[in-house]
Each structure stands twice: as structure tokens, then as C-alpha cells.
Protein backbone atom coordinates (compact mmCIF):
# COMPACT_ATOMS: atom_id res chain seq x y z
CA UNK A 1 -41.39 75.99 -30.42
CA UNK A 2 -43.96 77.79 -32.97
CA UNK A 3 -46.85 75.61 -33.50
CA UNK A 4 -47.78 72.85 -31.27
CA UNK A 5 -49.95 70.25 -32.41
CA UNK A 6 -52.98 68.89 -30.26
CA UNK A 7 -54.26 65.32 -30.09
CA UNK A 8 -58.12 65.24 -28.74
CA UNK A 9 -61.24 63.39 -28.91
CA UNK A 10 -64.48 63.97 -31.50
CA UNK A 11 -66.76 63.87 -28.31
CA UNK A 12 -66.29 66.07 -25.37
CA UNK A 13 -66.56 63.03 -22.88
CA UNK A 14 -68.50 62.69 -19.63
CA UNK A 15 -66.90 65.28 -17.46
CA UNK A 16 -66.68 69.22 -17.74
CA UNK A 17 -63.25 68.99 -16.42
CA UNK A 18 -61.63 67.53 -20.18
CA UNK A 19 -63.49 70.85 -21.66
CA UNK A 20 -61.80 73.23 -19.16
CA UNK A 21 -58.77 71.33 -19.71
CA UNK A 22 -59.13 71.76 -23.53
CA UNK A 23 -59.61 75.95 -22.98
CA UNK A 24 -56.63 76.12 -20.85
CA UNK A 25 -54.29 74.69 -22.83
CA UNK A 26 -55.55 76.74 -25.50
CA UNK A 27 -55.75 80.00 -23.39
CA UNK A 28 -51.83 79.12 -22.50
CA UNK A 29 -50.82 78.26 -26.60
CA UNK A 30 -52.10 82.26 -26.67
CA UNK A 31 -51.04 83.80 -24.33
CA UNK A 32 -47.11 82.03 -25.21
CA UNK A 33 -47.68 83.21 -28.90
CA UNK A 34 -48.10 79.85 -29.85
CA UNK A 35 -50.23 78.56 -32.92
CA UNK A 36 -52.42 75.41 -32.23
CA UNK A 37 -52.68 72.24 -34.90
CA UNK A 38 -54.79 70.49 -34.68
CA UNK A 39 -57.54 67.86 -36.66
CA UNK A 40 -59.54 70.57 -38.03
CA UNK A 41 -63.41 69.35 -36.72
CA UNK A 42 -66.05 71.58 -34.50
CA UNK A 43 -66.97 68.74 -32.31
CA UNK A 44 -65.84 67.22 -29.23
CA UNK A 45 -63.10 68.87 -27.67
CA UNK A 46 -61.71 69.54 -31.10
CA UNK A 47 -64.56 72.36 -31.30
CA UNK A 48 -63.41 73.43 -27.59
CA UNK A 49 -59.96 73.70 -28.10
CA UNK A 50 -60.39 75.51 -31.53
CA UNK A 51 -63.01 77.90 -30.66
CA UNK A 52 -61.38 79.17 -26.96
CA UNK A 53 -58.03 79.68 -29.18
CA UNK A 54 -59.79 81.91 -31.72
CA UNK A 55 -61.14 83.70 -28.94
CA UNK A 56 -57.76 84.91 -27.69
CA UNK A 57 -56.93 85.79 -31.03
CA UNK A 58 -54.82 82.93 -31.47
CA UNK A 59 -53.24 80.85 -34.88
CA UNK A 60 -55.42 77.77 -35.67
CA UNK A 61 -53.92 75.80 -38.55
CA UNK A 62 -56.32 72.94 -38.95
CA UNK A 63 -55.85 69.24 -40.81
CA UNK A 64 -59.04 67.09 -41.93
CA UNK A 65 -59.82 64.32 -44.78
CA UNK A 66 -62.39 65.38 -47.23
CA UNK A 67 -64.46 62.14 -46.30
CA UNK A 68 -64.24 63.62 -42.33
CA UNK A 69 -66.19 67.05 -43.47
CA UNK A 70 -69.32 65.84 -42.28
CA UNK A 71 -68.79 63.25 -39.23
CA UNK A 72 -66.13 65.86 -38.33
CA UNK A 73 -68.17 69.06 -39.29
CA UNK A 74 -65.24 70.99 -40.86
CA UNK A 75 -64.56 74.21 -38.42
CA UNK A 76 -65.56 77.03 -40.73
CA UNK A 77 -63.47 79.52 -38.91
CA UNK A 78 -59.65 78.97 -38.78
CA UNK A 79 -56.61 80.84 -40.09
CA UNK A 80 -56.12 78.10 -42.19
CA UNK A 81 -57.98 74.59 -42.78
CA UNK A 82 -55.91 72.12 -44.84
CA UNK A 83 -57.55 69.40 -47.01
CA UNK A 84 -56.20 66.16 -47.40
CA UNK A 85 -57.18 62.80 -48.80
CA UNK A 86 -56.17 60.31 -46.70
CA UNK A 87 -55.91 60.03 -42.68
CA UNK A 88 -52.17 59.02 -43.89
CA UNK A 89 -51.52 62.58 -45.49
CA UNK A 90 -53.53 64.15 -42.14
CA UNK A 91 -50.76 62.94 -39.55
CA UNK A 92 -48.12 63.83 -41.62
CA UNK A 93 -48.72 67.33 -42.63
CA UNK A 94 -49.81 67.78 -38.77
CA UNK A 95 -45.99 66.39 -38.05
CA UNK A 96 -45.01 68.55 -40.83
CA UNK A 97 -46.87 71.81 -39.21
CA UNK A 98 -45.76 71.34 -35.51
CA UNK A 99 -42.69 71.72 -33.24
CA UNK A 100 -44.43 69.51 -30.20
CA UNK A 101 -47.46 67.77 -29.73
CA UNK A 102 -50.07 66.94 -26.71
CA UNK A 103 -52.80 64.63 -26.48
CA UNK A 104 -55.92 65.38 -24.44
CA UNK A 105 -58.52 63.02 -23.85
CA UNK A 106 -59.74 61.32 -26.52
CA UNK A 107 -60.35 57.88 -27.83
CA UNK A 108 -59.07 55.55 -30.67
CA UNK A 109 -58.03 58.33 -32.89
CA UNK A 110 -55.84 60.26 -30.39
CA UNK A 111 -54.22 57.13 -29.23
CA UNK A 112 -53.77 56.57 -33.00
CA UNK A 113 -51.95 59.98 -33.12
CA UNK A 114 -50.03 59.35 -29.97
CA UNK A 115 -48.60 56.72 -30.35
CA UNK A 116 -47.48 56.99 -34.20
CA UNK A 117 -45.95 60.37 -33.58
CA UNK A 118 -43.90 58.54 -30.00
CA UNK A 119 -42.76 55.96 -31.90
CA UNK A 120 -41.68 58.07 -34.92
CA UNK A 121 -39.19 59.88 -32.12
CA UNK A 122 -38.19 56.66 -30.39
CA UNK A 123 -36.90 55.62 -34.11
CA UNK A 124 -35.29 59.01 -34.71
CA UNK A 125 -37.13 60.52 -37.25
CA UNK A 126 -37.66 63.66 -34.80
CA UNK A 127 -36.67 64.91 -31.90
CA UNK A 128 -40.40 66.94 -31.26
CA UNK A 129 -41.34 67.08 -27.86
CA UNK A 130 -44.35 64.93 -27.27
CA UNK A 131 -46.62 65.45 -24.25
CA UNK A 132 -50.00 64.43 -22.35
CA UNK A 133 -52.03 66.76 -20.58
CA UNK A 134 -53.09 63.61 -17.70
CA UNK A 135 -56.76 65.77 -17.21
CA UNK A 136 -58.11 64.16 -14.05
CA UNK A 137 -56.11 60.98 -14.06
CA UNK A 138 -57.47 60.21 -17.81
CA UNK A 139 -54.08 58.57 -18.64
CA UNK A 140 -54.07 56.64 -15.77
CA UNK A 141 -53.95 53.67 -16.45
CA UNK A 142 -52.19 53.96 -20.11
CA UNK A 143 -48.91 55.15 -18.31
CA UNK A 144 -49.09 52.22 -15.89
CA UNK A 145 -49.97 49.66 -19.13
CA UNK A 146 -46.53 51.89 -20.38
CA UNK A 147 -44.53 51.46 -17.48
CA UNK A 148 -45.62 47.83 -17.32
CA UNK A 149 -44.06 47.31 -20.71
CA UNK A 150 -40.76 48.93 -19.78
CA UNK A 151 -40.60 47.11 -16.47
CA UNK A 152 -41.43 43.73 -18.58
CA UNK A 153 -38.48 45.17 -21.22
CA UNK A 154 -40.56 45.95 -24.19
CA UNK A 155 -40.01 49.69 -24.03
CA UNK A 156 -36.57 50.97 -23.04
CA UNK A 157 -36.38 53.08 -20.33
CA UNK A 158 -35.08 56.17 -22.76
CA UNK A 159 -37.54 55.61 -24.55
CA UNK A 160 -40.18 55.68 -21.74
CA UNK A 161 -38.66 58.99 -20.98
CA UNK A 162 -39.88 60.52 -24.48
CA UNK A 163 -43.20 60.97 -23.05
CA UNK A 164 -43.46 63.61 -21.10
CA UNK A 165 -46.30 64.16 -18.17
CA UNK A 166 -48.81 66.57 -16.21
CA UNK A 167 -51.76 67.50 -15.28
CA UNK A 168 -51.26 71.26 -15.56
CA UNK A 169 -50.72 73.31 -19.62
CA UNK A 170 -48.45 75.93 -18.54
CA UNK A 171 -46.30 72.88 -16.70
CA UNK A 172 -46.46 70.83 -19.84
CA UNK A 173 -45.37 73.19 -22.11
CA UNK A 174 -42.28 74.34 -19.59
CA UNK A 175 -41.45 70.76 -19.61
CA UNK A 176 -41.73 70.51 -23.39
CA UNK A 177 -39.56 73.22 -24.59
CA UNK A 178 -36.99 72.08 -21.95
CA UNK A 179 -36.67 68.83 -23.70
CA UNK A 180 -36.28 70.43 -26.95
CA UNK A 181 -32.86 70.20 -28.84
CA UNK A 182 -31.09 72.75 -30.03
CA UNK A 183 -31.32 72.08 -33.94
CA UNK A 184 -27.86 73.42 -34.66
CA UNK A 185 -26.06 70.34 -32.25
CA UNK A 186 -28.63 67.72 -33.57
CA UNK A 187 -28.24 68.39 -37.50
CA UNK A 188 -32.01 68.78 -37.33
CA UNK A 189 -33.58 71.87 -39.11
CA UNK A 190 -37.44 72.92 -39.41
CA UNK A 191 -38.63 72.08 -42.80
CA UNK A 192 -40.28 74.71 -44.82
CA UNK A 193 -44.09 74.35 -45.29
CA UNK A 194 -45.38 73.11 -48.22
């Protein structure tokens, strides 16, 4: 894994333990050499996770809609901020950029992102490790709603597994790159960037 993209909220939320979350993970991404992807705003724990990465010196490759620049406040500081026209053309080139993503807290977006990108590997159009930093129990009760559905038969256990869980970054990401194939047995290469 290079690049791992991150999945967070506009707003910081109501406790000062997503924010710390957010600078760990990024203070980890650093200090593994790996480049952060993310939506490419300065608010919410966008902001946080962008600005604590920049000040280990790390990558920050950053995605955002031109009509997002202002509700979003495009960060004015990253290595390199891609615009795009459509939310569409903002999850793909984020897919596109990353080896693995996490989702932090967040709301309607970042379930948005989540799920797409989990149910573009439970069809097989990657094999990207997908993960959730659970900060403080936040995804609770979204992993019992999950494991409700696979208990009820609506998810397949296999494809419950393609989630992968904790509360802690550096666990996370050990977890991560464990699950990761090996592209020369799966017949799946890294494209080139556009």
C-alpha cells in the first residue's frame, strides 16, 4: 500500500476524541510513508486530518467538485488538489488514487463513500482493503445493523468479512495490508494515474 484514502465528516462532531482520532491516523499514514486521499475540504475533520498530515511532512493528494469550493472551503495547501465536476468523477479518481481506504466519523457523505467503495469489492471490481477506524464506539451500531443483515442473509458472511475493524490506526492499517493480495496471483495490477 502507497496511498490510502480517508472517508470523514465536513464537521468535526461533538467530541474531541473523533479529532484526535483524525491526527493519529494521520500521524501513523506519516510516519509508514504513506500518502493520505482524501475529499480535499479544510473543515470538519477533513481540515484535521489534512492539516496534522502536512505537519509531519506527509503526501496529501486531495479530490473536491468545483461546486464544493466554498461549502467545502478548498484546502489551499496540499501536494496536490484535484478538480472535478461531478461527486461521480470525485469517488472515482479517489478509487483511482488509493490502495485502501478508512472511514472516520462522518455523516451521509462518508457512509456514501463507504459503502460504494464495499460494495464495489464485494462485486469484484477490487480487491482494496477497506477499513473503519470504530473512534469511541461511533460505528456501533452500523456494524450491528451489518451483522443483522448477514444474520437475516442479506449480506454473505465473506462478504461481511471485507470490512475490516478497530479502534486503534496503527492496528487498522496492520490489519489492512494483511488482507491485501498479492497483485501478481490475483491478475490485478495498479493502474497508472491519469
Amino acid at each position: 500500500m502507497k496511498r490510502i484514502c480517508v472517508f470523514c465528516g465536513s464537521n468535526r462532531g461533538n467530541l474531541p476524541a473523533y479529532e484526535e482520532a483524525a491526527r493519529l491516523l494521520a500521524k501513523t499514514l506519516a510516519e509508514k510513508k504513506l500518502e493520505l486521499v482524501f475529499g480535499g475540504g479544510q473543515v470538519g475533520l477533513m481540515g484535521v486530518i489534512a492539516d496534522a498530515m502536512l505537519a509531519q511532512q506527509g503526501e496529501v493528494l486531495g479530490v473536491i467538485p468545483r461546486a464544493l469550493f466554498k461549502k467545502e472551503a478548498a484546502h489551499p495547501n496540499l501536494t496536490r488538489l484535484y478538480e472535478v465536476d461531478s461527486m461521480h468523477e470525485r469517488k472515482q479518481l479517489m478509487y483511482d488514487l488509493s490502495d485502501g481506504f478508512i472511514a472516520l466519523p462522518g455523516g451521509w457523505g462518508t457512509l456514501d463513500e463507504l459503502c460504494e467503495i464495499v460494495t464495489w469489492s464485494q462485486l469484484g471490481i477490487h480487491r482494496k482493503p477497506c477499513g473503519l477506524l470504530n473512534t469511541e464506539g461511533f460505528f456501533d451500531a452500523l456494524l450491528q445493523f451489518i451483522n443483522d443483515c448477514t444474520r437475516r442473509e442479506f449480506i454473505h458472511p465473506s462478504h461481511r468479512d471485507l470490512l475490516i475493524v478497530d479502534h486503534s490506526p496503527e492496528t487498522l492499517l496492520e490489519k489492512m495490508k494483511a488482507s491485501c493480495p498479492n497483485p501478481s496471483q490475483n491478475g490485478l495490477e495498479k493502474k497508472p494515474l491519469k
